[in-house]
N, C-alpha and C. Protein backbone atom coordinates (compact mmCIF):
# COMPACT_ATOMS: atom_id res chain seq x y z
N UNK A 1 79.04 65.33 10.40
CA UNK A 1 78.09 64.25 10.29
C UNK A 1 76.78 64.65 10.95
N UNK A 2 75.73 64.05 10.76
CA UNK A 2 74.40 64.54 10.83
C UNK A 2 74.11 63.57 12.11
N UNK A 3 73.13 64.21 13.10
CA UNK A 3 73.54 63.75 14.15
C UNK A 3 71.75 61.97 14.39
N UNK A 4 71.62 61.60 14.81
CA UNK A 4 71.28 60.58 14.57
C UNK A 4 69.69 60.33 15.03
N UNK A 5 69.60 61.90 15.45
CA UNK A 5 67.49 62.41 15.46
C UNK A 5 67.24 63.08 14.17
N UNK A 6 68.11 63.73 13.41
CA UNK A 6 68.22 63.94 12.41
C UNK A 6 68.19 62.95 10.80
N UNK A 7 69.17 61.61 11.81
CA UNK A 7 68.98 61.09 10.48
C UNK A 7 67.66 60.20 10.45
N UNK A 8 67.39 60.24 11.61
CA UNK A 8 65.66 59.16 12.10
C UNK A 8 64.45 59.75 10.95
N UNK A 9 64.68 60.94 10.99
CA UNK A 9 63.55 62.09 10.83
C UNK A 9 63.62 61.76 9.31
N UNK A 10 64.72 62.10 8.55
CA UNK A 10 65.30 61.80 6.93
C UNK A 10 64.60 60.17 6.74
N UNK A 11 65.02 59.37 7.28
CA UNK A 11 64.62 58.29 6.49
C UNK A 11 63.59 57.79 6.87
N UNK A 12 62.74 58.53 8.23
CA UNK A 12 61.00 57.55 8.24
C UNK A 12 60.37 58.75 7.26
N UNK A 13 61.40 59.86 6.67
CA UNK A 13 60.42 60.87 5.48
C UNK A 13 60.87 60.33 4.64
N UNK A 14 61.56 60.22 4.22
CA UNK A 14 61.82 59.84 2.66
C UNK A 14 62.60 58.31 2.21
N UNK A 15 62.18 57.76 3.62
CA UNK A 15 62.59 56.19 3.15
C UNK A 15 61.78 55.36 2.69
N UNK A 16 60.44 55.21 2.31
CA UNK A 16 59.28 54.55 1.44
C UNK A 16 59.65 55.25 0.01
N UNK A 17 59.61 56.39 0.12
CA UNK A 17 59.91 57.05 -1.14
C UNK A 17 60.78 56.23 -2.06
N UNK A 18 61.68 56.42 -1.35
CA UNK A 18 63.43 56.15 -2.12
C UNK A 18 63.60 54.70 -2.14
N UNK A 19 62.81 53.92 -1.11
CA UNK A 19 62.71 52.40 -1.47
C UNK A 19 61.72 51.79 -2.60
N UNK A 20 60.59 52.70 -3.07
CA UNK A 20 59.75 52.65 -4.33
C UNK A 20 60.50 52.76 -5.04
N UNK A 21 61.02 53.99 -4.95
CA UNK A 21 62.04 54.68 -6.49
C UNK A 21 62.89 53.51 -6.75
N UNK A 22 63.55 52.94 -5.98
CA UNK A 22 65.03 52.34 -6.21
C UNK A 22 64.46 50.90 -6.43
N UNK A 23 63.37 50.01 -6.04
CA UNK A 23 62.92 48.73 -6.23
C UNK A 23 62.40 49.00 -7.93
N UNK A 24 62.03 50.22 -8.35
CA UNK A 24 61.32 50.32 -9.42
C UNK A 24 62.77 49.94 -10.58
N UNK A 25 63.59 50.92 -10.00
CA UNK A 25 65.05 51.46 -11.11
C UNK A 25 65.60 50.11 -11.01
N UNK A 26 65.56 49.32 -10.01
CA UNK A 26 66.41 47.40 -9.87
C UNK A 26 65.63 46.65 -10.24
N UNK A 27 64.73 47.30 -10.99
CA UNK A 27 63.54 45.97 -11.74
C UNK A 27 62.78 45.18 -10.79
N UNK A 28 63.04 45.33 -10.14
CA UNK A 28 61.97 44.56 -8.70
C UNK A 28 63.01 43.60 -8.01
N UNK A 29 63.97 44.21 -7.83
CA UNK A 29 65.28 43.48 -6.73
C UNK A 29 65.16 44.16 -5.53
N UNK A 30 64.49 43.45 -4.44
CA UNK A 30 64.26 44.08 -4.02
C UNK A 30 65.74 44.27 -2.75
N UNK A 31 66.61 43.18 -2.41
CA UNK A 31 67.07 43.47 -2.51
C UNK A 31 68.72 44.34 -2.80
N UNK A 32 68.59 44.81 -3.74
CA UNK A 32 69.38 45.63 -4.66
C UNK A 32 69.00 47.27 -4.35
N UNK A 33 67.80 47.44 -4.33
CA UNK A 33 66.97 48.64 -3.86
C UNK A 33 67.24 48.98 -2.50
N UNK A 34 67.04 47.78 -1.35
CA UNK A 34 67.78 48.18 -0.45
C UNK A 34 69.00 48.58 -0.12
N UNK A 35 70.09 48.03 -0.58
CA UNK A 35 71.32 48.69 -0.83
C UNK A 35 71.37 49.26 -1.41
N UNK A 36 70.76 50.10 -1.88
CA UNK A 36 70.73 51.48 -2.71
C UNK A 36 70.11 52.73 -1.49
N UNK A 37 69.44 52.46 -1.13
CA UNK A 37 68.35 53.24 -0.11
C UNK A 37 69.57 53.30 0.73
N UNK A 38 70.14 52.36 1.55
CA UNK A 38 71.10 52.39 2.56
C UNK A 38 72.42 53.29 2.33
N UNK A 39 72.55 52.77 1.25
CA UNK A 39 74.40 54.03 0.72
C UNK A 39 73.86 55.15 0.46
N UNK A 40 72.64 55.55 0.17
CA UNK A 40 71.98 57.20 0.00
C UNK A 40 72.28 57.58 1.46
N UNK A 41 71.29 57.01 2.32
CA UNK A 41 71.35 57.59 3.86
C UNK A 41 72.75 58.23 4.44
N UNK A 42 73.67 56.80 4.08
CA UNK A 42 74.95 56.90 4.74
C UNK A 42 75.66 57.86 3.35
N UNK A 43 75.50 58.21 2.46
CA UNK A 43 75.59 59.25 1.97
C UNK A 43 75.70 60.73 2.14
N UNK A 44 73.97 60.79 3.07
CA UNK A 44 73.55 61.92 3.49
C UNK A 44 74.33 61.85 4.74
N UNK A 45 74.75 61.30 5.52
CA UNK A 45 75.03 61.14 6.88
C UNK A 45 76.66 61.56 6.77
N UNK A 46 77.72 61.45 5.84
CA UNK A 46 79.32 62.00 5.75
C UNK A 46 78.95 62.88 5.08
N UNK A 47 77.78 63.56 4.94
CA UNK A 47 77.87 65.13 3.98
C UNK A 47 76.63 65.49 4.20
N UNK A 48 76.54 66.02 5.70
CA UNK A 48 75.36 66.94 5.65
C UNK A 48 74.85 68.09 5.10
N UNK A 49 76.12 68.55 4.48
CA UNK A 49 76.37 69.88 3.92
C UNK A 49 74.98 70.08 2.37
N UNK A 50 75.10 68.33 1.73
CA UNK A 50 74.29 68.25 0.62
C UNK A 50 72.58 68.79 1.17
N UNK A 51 72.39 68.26 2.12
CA UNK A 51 71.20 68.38 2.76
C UNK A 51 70.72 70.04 3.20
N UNK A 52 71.53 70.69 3.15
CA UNK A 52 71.14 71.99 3.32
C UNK A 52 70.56 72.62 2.49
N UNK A 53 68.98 73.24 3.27
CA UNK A 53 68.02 73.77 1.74
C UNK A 53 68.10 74.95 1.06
N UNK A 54 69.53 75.67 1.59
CA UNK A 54 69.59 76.30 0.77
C UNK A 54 70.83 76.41 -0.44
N UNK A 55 71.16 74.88 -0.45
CA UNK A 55 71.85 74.65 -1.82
C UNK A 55 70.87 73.72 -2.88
N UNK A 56 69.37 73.76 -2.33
CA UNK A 56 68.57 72.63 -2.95
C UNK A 56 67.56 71.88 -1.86
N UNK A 57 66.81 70.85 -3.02
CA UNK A 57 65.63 70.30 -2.75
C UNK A 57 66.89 68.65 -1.88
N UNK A 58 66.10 68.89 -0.44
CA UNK A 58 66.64 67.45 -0.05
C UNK A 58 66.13 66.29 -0.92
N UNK A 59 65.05 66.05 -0.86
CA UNK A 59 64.31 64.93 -1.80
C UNK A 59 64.98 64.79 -2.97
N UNK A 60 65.00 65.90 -3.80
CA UNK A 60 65.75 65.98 -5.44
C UNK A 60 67.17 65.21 -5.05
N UNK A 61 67.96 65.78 -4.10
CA UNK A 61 69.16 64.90 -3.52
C UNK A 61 69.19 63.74 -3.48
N UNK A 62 68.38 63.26 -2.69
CA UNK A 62 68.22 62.19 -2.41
C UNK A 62 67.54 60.91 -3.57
N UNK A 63 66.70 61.52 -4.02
CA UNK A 63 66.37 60.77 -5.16
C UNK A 63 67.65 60.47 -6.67
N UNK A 64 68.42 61.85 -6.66
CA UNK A 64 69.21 61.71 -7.50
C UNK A 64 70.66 60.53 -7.40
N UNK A 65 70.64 60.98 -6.11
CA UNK A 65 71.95 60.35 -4.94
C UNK A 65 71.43 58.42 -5.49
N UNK A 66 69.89 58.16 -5.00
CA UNK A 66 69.58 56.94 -5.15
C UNK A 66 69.72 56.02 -6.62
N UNK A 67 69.42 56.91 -7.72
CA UNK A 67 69.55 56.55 -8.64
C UNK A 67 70.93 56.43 -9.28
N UNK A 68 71.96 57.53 -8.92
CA UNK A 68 73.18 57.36 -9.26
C UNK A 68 73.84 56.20 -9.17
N UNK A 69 73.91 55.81 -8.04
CA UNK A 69 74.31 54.72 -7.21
C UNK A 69 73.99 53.29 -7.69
N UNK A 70 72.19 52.72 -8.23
CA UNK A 70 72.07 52.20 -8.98
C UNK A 70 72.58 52.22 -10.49
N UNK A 71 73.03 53.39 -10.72
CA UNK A 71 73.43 53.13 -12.38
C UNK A 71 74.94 52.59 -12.39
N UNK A 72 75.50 53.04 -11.16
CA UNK A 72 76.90 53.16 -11.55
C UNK A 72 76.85 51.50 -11.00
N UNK A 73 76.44 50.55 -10.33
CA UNK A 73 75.98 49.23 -9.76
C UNK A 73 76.03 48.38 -10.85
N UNK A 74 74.82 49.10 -11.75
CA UNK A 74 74.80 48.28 -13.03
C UNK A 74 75.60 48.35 -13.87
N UNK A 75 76.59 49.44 -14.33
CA UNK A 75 77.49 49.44 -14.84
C UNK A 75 78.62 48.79 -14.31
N UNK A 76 78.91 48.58 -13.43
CA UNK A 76 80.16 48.05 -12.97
C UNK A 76 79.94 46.35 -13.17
N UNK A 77 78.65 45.94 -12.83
CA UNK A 77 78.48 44.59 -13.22
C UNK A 77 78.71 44.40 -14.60
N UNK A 78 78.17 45.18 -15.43
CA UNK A 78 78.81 44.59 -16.76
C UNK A 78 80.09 44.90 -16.97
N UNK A 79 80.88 45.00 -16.37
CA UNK A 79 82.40 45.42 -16.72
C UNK A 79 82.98 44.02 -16.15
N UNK A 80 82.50 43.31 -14.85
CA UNK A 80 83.14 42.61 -14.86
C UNK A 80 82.13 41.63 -14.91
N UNK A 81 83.16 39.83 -15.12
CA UNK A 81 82.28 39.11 -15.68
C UNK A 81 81.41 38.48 -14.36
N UNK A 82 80.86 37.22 -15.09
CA UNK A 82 79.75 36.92 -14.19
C UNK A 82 80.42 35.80 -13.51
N UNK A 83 79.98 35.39 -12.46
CA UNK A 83 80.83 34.41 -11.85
C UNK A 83 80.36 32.88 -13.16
N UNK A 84 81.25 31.70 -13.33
CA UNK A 84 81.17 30.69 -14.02
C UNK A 84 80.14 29.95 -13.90
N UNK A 85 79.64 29.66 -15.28
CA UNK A 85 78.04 28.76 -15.27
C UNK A 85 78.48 27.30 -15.68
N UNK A 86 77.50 26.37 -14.89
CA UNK A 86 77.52 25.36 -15.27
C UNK A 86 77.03 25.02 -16.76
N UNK A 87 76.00 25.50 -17.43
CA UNK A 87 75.77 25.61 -18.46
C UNK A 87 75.66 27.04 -19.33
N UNK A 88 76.19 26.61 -20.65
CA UNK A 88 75.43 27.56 -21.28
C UNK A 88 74.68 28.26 -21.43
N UNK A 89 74.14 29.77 -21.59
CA UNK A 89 72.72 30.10 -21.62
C UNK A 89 71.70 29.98 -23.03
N UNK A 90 70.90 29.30 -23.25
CA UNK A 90 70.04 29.21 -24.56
C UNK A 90 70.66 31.14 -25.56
N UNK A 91 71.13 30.35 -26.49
CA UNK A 91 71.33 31.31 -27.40
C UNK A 91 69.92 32.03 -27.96
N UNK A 92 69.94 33.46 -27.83
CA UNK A 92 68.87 34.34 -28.10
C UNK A 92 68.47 34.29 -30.04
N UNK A 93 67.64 34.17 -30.19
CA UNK A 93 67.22 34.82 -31.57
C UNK A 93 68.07 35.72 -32.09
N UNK A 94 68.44 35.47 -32.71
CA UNK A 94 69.04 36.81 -33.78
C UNK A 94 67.99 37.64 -34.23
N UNK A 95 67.33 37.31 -34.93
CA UNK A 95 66.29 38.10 -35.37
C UNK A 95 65.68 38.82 -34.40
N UNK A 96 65.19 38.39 -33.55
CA UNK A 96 64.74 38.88 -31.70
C UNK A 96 65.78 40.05 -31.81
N UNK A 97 67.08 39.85 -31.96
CA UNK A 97 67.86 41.39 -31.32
C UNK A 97 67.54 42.33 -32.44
N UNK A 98 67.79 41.62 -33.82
CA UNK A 98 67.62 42.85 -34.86
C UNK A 98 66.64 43.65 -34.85
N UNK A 99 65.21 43.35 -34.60
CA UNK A 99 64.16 43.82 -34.27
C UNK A 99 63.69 44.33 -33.06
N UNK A 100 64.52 44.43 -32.03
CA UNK A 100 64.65 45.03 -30.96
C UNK A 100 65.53 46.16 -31.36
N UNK A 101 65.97 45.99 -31.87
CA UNK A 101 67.67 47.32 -32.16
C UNK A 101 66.81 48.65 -33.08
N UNK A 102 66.29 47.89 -33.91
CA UNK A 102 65.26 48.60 -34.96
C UNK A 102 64.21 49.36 -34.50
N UNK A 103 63.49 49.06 -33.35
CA UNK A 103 62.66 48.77 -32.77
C UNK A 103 63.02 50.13 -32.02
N UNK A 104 64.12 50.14 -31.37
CA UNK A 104 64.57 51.28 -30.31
C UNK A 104 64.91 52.21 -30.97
N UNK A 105 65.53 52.13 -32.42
CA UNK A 105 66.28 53.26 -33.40
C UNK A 105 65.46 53.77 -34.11
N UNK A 106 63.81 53.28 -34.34
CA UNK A 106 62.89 54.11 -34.50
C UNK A 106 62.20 54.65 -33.58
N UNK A 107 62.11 54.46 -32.51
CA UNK A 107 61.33 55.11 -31.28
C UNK A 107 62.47 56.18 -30.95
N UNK A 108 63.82 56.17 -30.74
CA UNK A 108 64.73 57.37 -30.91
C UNK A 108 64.51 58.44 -31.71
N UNK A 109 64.88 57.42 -32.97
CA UNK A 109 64.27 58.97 -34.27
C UNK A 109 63.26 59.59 -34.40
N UNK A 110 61.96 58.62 -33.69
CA UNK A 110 60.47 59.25 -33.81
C UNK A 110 60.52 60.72 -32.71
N UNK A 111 61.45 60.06 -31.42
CA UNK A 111 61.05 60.85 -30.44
C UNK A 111 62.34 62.30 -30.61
N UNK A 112 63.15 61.99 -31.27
CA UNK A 112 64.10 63.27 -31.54
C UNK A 112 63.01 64.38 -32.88
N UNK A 113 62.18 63.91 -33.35
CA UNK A 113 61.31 64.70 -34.45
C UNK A 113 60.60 65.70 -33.24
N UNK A 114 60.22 65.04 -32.31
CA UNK A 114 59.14 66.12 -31.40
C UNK A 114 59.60 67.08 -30.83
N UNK A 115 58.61 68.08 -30.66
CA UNK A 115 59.07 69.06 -30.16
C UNK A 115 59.63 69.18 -28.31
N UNK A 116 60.36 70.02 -27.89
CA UNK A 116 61.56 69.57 -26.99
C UNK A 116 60.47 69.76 -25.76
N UNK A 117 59.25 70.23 -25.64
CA UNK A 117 58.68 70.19 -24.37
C UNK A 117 57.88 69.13 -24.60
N UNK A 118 57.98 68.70 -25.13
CA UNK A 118 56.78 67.32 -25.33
C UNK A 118 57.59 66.15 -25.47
N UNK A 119 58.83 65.87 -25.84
CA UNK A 119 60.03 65.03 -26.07
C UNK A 119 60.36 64.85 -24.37
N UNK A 120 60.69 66.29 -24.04
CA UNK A 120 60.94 66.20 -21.92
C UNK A 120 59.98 65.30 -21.60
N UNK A 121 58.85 65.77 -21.43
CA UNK A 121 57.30 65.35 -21.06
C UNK A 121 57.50 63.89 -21.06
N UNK A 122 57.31 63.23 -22.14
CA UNK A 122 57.57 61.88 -22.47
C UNK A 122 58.67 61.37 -21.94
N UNK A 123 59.60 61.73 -22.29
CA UNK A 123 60.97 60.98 -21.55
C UNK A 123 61.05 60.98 -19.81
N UNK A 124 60.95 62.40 -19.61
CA UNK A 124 60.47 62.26 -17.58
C UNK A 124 59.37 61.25 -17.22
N UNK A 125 58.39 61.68 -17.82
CA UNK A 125 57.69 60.71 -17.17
C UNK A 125 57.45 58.89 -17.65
N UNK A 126 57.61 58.38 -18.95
CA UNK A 126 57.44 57.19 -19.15
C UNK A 126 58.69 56.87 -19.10
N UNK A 127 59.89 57.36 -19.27
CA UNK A 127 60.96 56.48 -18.96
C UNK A 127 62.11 57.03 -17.41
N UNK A 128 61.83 58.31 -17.26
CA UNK A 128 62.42 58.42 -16.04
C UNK A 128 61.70 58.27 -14.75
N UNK A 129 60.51 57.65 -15.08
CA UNK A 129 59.87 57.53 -13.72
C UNK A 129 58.64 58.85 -13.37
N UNK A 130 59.08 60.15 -13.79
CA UNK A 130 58.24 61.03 -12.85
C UNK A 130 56.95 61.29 -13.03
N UNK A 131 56.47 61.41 -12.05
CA UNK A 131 54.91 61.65 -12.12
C UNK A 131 54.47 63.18 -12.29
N UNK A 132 53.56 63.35 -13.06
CA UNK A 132 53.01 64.72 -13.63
C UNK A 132 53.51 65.47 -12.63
N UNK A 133 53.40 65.71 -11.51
CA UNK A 133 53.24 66.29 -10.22
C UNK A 133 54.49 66.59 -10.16
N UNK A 134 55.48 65.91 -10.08
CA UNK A 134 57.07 65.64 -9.88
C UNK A 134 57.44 66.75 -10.63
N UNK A 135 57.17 66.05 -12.31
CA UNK A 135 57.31 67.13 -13.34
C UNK A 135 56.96 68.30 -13.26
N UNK A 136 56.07 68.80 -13.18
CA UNK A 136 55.39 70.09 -13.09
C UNK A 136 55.96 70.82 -11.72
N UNK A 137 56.29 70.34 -10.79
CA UNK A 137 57.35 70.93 -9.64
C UNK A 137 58.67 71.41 -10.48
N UNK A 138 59.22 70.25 -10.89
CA UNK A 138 60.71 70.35 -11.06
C UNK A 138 60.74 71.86 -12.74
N UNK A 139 59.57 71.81 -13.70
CA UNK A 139 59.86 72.15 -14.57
C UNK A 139 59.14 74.17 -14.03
N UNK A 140 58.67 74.19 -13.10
CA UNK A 140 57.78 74.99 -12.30
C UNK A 140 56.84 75.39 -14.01
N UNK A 141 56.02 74.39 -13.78
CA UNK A 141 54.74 74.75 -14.68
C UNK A 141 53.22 74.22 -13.78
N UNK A 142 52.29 74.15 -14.42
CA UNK A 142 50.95 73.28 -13.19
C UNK A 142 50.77 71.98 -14.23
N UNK A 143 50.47 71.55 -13.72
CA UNK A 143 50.39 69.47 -13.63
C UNK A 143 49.41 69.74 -14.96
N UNK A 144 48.52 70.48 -15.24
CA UNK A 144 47.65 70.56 -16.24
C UNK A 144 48.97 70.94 -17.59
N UNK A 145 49.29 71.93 -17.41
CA UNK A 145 49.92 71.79 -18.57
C UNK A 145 51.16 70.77 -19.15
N UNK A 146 51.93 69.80 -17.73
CA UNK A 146 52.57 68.80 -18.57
C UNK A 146 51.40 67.47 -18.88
N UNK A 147 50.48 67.42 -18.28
CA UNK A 147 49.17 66.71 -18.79
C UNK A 147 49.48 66.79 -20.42
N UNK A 148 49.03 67.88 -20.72
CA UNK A 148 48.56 68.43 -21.90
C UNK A 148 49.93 68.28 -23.13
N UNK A 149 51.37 68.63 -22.62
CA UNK A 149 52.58 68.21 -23.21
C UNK A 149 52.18 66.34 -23.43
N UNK A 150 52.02 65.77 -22.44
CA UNK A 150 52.21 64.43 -22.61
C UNK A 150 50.96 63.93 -24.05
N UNK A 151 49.73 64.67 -23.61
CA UNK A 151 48.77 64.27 -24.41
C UNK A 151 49.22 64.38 -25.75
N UNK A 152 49.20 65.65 -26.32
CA UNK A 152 49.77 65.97 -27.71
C UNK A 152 51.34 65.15 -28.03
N UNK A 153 52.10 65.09 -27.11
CA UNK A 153 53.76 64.46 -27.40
C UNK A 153 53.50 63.31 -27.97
N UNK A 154 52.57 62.21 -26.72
CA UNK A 154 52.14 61.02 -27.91
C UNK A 154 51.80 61.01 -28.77
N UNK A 155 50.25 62.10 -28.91
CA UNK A 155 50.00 61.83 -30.37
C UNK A 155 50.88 62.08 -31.63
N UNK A 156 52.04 63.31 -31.21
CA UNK A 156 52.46 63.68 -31.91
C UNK A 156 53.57 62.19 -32.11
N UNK A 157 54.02 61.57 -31.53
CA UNK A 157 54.71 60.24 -31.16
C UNK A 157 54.59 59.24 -32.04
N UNK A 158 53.15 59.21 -32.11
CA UNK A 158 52.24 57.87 -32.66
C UNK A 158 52.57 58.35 -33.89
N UNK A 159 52.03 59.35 -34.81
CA UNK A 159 52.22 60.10 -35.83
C UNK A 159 53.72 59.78 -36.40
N UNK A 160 54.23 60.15 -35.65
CA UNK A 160 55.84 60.14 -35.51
C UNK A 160 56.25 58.14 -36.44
N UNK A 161 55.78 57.23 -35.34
CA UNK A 161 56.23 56.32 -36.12
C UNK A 161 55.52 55.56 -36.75
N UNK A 162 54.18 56.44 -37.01
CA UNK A 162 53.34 55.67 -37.92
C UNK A 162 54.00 56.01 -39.42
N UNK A 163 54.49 57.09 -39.82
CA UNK A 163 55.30 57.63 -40.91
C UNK A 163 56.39 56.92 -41.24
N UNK A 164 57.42 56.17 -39.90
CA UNK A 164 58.31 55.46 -40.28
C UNK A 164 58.23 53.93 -40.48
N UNK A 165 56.88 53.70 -40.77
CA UNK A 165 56.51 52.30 -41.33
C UNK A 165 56.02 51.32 -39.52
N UNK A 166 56.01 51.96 -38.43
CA UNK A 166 55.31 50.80 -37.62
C UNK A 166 53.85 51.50 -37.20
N UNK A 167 53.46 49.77 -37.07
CA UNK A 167 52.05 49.56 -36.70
C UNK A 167 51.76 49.66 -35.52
N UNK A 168 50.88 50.50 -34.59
CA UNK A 168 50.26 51.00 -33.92
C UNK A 168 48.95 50.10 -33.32
């Protein structure tokens, strides 16, 4: 176990971090994010071993560690049910889902047409969160050139589902 100047040091570094990251990934619960931030620490704290830099990036750990934890959270809530409502919830549009479903199964197909460094590009950063900077670390390229992936990926994007009949 990691001894407890150690773990001070870990979370006044990378505890704003990982409390952004994780309030962002819980939709703005905030908190939900905190108990996420907290089981990372105590994470890092029964396995210091993860923390050693030369099996890896602590941060990458830690960020990955944070997000895991939220997914598997949300998954487990939908497995089981919700506690009993006094009422019903207003039944959704049908049409609302079909066009949402449609909606996602062309932005899939648009974005499986692009090419795979510009498909990354897009997917890291508008839906996994990372910032050029992040990216361009993790992919070891310079921030200018996933700039430049992102620029062309959209256009190539837009292109993408302007062909499959949506409006822009």
């Amino acid at each position: 176990m990691i001894e407890d100047d150690r773990m001070a040091e870990l979370h006044a570094e990378y505890g704003p971090l990982l409390q952004v990251y994780a309030l962002r990934i819980a939709g703005g619960d905030a908190g939900r994010a905190a108990d996420a931030v907290q089981e990372t620490f105590i994470r890092a704290w029964q396995r210091p071993e993860v923390l050693d830099p030369a099996r890896g990036s602590t941060r990458g750990w830690l960020l990955v560690t944070v997000r895991n934890i939220l997914i598997d959270e949300f998954r487990a809530r939908q497995r089981r049910p919700e506690d009993a409502m006094a009422e019903l919830p207003e039944r959704s549009d049908p049409v609302d889902e079909i066009d949402q479903l449609l909606s996602s199964t062309l932005l899939t197909e648009a974005l499986r047409s692009l090419a795979q460094p510009h498909r990354e590009a897009i997917i890291h950063c508008y839906y996994g969160g990372s910032t050029v900077n992040e990216l361009a670390a993790r992919l070891g390229l310079p921030p200018g050139t996933v700039k430049s992936r992102l620029f062309y990926g959209l256009r190539a994007l837009r292109s993408a589902l302007i062909e499959r009949g949506v409006q822009t």
